[in-house]
Protein backbone atom coordinates (compact mmCIF):
# COMPACT_ATOMS: atom_id res chain seq x y z
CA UNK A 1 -115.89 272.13 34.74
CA UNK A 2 -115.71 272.87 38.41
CA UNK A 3 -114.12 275.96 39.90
CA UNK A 4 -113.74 275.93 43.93
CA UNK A 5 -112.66 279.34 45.61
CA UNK A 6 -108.82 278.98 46.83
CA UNK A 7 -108.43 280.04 50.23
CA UNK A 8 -105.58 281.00 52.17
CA UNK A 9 -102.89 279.06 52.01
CA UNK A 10 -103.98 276.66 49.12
CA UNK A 11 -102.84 280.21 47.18
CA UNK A 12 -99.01 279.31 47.60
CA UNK A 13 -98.58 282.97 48.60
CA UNK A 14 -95.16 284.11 49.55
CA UNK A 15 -94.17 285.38 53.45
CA UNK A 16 -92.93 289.02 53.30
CA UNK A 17 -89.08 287.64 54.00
CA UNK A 18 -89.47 285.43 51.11
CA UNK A 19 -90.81 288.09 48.90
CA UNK A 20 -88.34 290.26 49.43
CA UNK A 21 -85.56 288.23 48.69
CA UNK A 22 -87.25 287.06 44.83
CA UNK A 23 -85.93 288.78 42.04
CA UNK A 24 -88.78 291.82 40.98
CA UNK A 25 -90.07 292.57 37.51
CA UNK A 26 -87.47 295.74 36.74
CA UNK A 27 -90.14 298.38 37.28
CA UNK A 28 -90.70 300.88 39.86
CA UNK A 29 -93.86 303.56 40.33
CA UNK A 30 -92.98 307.07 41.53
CA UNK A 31 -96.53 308.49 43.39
CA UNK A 32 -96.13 312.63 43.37
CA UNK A 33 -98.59 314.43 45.22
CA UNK A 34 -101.32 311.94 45.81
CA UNK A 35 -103.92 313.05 48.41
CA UNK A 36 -105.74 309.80 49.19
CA UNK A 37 -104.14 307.68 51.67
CA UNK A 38 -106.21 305.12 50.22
CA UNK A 39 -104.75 305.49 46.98
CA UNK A 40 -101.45 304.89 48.37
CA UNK A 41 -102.12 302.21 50.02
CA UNK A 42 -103.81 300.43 46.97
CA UNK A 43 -101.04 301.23 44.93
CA UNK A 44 -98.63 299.38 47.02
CA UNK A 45 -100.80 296.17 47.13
CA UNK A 46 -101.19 296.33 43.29
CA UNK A 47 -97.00 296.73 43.47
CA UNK A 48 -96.75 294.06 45.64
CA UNK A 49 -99.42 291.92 44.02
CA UNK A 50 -97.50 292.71 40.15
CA UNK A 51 -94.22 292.07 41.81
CA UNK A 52 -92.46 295.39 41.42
CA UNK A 53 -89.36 296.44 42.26
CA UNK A 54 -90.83 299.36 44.53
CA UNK A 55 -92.79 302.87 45.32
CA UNK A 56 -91.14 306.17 45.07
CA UNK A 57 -92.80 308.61 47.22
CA UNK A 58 -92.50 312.60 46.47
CA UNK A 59 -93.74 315.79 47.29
CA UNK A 60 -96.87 315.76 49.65
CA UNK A 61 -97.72 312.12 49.07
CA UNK A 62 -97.97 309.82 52.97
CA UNK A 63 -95.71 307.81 53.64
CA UNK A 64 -96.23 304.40 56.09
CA UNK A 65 -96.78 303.83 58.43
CA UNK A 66 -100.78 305.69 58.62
CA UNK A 67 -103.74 303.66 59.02
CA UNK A 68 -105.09 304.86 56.04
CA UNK A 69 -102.17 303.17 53.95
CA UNK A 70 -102.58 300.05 56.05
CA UNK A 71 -106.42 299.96 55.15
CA UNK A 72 -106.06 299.64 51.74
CA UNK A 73 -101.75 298.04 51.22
CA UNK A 74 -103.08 294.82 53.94
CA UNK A 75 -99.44 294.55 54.81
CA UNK A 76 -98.04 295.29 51.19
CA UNK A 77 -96.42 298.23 52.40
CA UNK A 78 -94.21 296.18 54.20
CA UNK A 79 -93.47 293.54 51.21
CA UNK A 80 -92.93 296.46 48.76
CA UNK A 81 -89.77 298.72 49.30
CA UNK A 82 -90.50 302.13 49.49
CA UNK A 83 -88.06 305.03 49.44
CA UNK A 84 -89.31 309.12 49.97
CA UNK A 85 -87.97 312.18 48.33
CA UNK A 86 -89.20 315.55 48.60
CA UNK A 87 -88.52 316.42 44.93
CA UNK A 88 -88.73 314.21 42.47
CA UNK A 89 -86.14 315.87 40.16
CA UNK A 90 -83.62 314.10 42.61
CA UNK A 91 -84.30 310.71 42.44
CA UNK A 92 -85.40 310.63 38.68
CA UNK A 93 -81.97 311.81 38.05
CA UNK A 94 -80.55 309.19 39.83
CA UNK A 95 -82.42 306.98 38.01
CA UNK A 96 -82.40 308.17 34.27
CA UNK A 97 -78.13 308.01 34.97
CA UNK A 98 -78.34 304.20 35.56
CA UNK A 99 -80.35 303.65 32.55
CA UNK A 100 -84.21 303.74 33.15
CA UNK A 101 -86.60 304.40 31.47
CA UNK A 102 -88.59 307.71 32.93
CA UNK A 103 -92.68 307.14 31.52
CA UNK A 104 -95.24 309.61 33.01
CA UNK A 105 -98.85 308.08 32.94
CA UNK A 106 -101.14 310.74 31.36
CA UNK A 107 -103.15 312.18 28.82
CA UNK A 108 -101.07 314.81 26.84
CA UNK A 109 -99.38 315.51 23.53
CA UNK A 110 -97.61 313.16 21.94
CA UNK A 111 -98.43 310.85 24.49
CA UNK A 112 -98.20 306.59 23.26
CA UNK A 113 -100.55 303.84 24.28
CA UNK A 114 -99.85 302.28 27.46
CA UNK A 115 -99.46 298.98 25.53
CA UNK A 116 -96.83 300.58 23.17
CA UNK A 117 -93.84 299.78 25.63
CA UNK A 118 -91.27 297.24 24.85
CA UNK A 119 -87.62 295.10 26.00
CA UNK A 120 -85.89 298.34 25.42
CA UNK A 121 -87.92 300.15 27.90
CA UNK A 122 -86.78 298.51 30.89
CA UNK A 123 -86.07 299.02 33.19
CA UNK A 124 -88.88 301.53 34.07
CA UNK A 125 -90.29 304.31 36.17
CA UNK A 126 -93.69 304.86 35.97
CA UNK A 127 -94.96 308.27 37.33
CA UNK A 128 -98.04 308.80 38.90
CA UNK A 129 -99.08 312.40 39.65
CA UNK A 130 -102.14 314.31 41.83
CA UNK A 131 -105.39 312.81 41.52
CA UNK A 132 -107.32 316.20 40.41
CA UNK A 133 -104.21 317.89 38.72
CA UNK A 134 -102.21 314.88 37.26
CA UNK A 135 -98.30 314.86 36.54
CA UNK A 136 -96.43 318.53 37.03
CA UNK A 137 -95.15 319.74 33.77
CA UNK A 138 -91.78 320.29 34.85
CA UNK A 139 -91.89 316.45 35.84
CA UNK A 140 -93.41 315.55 32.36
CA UNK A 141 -90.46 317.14 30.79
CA UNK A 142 -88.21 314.40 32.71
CA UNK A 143 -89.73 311.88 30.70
CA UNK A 144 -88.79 309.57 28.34
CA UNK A 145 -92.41 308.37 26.70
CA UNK A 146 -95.80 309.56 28.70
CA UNK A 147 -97.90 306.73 28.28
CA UNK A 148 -101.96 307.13 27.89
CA UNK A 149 -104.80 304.94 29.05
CA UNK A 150 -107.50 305.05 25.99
CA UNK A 151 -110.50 306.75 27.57
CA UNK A 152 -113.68 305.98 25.49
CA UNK A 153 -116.57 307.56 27.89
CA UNK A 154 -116.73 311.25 29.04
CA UNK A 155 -114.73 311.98 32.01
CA UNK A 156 -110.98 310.86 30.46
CA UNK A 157 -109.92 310.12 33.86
CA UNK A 158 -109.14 307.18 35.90
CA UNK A 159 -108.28 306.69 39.97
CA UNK A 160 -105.21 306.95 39.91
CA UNK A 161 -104.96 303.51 41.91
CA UNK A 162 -107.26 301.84 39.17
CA UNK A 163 -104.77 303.48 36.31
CA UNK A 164 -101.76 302.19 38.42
CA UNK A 165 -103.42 298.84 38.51
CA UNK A 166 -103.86 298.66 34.43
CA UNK A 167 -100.72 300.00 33.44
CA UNK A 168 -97.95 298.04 35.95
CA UNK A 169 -99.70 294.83 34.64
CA UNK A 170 -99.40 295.69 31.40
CA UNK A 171 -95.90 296.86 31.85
CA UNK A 172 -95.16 293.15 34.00
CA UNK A 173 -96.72 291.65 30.56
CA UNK A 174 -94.91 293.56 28.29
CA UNK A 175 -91.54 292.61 30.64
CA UNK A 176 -92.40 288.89 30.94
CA UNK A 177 -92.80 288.68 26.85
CA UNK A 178 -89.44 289.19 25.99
């Protein structure tokens, strides 16, 4: 078999209009206190590339428009809505009240595989907390389920734009099977 590199506009990609007006898969991320720009900006082209509903942005996290975003989003953070809040008790209320499901993404306690989520789970939140320092504790106690990523080598730690990356496809998979 033959494979031949798509290119452009043989990929049937979407415009940003068009993209915004498709129905999402019912999850949104919530980035609190991420320090990398870059990070951010990845995070919205992975939401933009999973088709997401959109990024929450709290505490000390950027917002667009920076060029560090832009670097690493290549126009995503203008496919993918965004919303900011300094706190993110406030919106996470908001959110649990109409019915979603709060999931942190971290190692703790009690936590469930990643790949444990099901129908009943969505919609979702997924929380995504300070690169060195993780998800706040008072934050983890808004949740629902804190899902882990199985770490087998010997730092138990993933960038948090690569972790973002695994878990909102597995939570678009886990969606699109029901």
């Amino acid at each position: 078999m033959h494979y031949r590199k798509l290119h452009g506009g043989e990929m049937s990609r979407l415009s940003v209009s068009d993209f915004i007006d498709i129905d999402k898969h019912p999850v949104s991320v919530l980035l609190h206190n991420i320090r990398s720009m870059y990070n951010v900006g990845s995070i919205f082209r992975t939401a933009d590339a999973a088709g997401i509903e959109k990024v929450i942005i709290t505490g000390y996290t950027a917002t667009p428009p920076r060029k560090e975003i832009d670097k690493t989003a290549l126009g995503a953070q203008e496919s993918v809505q965004w919303e900011y809040y300094s706190e993110p008790a406030e919106i996470l209320g908001k959110l649990k009240d109409k019915g979603v499901t709060i999931c942190g993404l971290e190692i703790t306690e009690n936590s469930i595989p990643y790949t444990s989520v099901d129908a009943d789970d969505f919609p979702m939140c997924l929380i995504l907390g300070n690169e060195v320092d993780g998800i706040d504790g008072d934050i983890l106690r808004l949740c629902d389920h804190v899902l882990e990523i199985p770490q087998f080598g010997t730092k138990h730690s993933l960038n948090v734009s690569v972790a973002a990356g695994i878990a909102l496809y597995e939570m678009v998979k886990a969606f699109r099977q029901q």
